[in-house]
C-alpha atoms as a PDB file:
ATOM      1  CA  UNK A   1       0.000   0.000   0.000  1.00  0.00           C
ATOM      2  CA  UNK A   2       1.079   3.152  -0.888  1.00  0.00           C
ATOM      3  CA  UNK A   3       1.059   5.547   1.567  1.00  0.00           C
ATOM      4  CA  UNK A   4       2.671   8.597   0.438  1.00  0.00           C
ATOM      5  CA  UNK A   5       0.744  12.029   0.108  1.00  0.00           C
ATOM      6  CA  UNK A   6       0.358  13.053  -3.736  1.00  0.00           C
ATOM      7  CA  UNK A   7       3.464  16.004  -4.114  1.00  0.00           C
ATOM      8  CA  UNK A   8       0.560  18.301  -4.898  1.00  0.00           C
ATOM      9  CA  UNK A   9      -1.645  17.227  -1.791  1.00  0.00           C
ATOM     10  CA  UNK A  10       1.993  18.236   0.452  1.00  0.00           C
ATOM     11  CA  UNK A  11       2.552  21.315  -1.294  1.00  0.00           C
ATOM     12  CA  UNK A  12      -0.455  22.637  -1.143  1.00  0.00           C
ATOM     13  CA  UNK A  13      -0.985  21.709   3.146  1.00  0.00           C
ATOM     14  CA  UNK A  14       2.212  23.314   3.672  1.00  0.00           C
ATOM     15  CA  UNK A  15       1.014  26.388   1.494  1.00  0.00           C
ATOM     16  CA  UNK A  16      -2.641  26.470   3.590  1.00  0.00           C
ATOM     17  CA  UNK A  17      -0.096  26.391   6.924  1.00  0.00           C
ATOM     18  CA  UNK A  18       2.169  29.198   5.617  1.00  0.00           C
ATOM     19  CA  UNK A  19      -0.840  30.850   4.949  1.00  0.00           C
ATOM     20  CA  UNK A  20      -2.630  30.550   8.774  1.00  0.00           C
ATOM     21  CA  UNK A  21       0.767  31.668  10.461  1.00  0.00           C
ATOM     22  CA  UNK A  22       1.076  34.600   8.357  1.00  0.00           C
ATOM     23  CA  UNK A  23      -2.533  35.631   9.098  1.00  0.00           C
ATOM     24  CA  UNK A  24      -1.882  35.219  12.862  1.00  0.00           C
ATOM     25  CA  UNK A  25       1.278  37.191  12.514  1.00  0.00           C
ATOM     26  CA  UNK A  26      -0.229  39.813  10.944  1.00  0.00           C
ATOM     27  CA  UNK A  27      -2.918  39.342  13.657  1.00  0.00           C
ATOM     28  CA  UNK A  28       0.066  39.890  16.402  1.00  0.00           C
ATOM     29  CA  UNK A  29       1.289  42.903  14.430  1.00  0.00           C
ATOM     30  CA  UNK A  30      -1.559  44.771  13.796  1.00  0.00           C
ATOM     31  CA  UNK A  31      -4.301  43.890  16.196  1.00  0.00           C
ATOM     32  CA  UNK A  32      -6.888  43.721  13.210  1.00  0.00           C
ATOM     33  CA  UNK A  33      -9.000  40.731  12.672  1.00  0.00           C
ATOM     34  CA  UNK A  34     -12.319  39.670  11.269  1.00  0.00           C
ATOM     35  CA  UNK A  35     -13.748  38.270  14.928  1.00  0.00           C
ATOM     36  CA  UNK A  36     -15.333  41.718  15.046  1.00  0.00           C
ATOM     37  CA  UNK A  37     -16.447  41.640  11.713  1.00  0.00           C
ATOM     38  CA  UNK A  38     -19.016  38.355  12.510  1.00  0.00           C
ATOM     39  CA  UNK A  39     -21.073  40.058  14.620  1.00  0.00           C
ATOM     40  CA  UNK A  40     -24.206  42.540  13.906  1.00  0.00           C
ATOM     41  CA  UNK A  41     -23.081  46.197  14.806  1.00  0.00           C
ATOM     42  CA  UNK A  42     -25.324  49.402  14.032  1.00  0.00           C
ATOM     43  CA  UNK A  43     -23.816  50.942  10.417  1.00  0.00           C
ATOM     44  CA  UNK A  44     -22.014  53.163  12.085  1.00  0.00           C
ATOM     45  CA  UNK A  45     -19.884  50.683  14.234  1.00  0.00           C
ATOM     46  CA  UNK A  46     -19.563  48.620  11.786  1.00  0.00           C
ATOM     47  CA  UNK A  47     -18.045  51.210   9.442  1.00  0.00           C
ATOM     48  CA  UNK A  48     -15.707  52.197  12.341  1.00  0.00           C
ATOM     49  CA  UNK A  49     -14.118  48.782  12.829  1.00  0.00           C
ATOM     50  CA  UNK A  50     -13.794  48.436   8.931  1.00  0.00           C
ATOM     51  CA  UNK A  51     -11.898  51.561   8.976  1.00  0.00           C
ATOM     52  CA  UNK A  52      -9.488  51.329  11.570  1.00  0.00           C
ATOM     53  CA  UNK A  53      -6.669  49.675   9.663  1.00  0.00           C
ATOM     54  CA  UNK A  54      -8.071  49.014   6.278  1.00  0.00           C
ATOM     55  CA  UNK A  55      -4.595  48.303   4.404  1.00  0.00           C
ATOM     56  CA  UNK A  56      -4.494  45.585   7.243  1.00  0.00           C
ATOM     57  CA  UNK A  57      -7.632  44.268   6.696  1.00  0.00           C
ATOM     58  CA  UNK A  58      -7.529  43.976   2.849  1.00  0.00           C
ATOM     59  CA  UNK A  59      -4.445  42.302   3.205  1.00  0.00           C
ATOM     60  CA  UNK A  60      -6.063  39.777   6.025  1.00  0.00           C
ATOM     61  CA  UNK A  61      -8.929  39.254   3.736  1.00  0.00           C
ATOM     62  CA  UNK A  62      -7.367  38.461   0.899  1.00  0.00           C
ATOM     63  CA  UNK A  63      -5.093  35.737   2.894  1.00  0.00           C
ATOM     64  CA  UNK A  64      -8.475  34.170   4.225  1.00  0.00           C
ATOM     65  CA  UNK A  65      -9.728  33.968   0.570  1.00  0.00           C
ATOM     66  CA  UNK A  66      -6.448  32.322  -0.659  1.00  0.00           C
ATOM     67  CA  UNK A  67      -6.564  30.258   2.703  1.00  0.00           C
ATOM     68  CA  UNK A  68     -10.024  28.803   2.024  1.00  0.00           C
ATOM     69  CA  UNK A  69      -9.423  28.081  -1.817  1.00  0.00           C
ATOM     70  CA  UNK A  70      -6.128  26.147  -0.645  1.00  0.00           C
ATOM     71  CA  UNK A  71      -7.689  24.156   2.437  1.00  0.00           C
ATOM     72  CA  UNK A  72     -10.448  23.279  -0.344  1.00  0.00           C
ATOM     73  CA  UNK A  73      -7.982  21.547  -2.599  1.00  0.00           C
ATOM     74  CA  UNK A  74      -6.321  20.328   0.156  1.00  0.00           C
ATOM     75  CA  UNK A  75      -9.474  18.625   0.564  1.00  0.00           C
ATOM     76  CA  UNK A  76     -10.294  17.491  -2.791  1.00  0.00           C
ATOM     77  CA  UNK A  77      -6.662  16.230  -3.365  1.00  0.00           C
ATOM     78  CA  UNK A  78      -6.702  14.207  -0.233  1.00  0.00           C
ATOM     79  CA  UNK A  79     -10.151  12.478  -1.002  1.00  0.00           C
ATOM     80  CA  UNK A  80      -9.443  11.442  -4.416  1.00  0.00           C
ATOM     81  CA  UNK A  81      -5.998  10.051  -3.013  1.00  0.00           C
ATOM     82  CA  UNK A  82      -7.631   8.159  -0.390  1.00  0.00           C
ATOM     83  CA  UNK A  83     -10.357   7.142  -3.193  1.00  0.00           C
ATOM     84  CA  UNK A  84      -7.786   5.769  -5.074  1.00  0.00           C
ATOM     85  CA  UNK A  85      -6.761   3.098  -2.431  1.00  0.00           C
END
């Protein structure tokens, strides 16, 4: 039995790790997150928190997107490997 991960399936975990521990650093250097964000504030509020660092937060967003799209392959690789046993 084969059991060693599919190059692709490796690269792209390590990639979706990279990609958590520079979101937390930039977390730990910034203060800004998206907790905040999940929860209903009046307009005004909520305009206020998106405001407060919003070079931080694009760049946090746009990590989560490329996050999610990677931990989905992740995903997809690693059930049609484990399919194909």
């Amino acid at each position: 039995m084969n059991t060693q991960a599919h190059p692709a399936l490796a690269a792209l975990s390590a990639l979706a790790a990279l990609l958590v521990c520079a979101m937390l650093a930039l977390y730990l250097a910034t203060g800004v997150g998206q907790d905040a964000l999940q929860f209903v504030h009046p307009p005004a509020a909520y305009a206020a928190l998106l405001l407060q660092a919003p070079g931080a937060l694009r760049a946090l967003l746009g990590l989560d997107n490329l996050f999610l799209t990677t931990y989905t392959a992740v995903f997809v690789l690693l059930a049609r490997q484990l399919h194909a046993r």
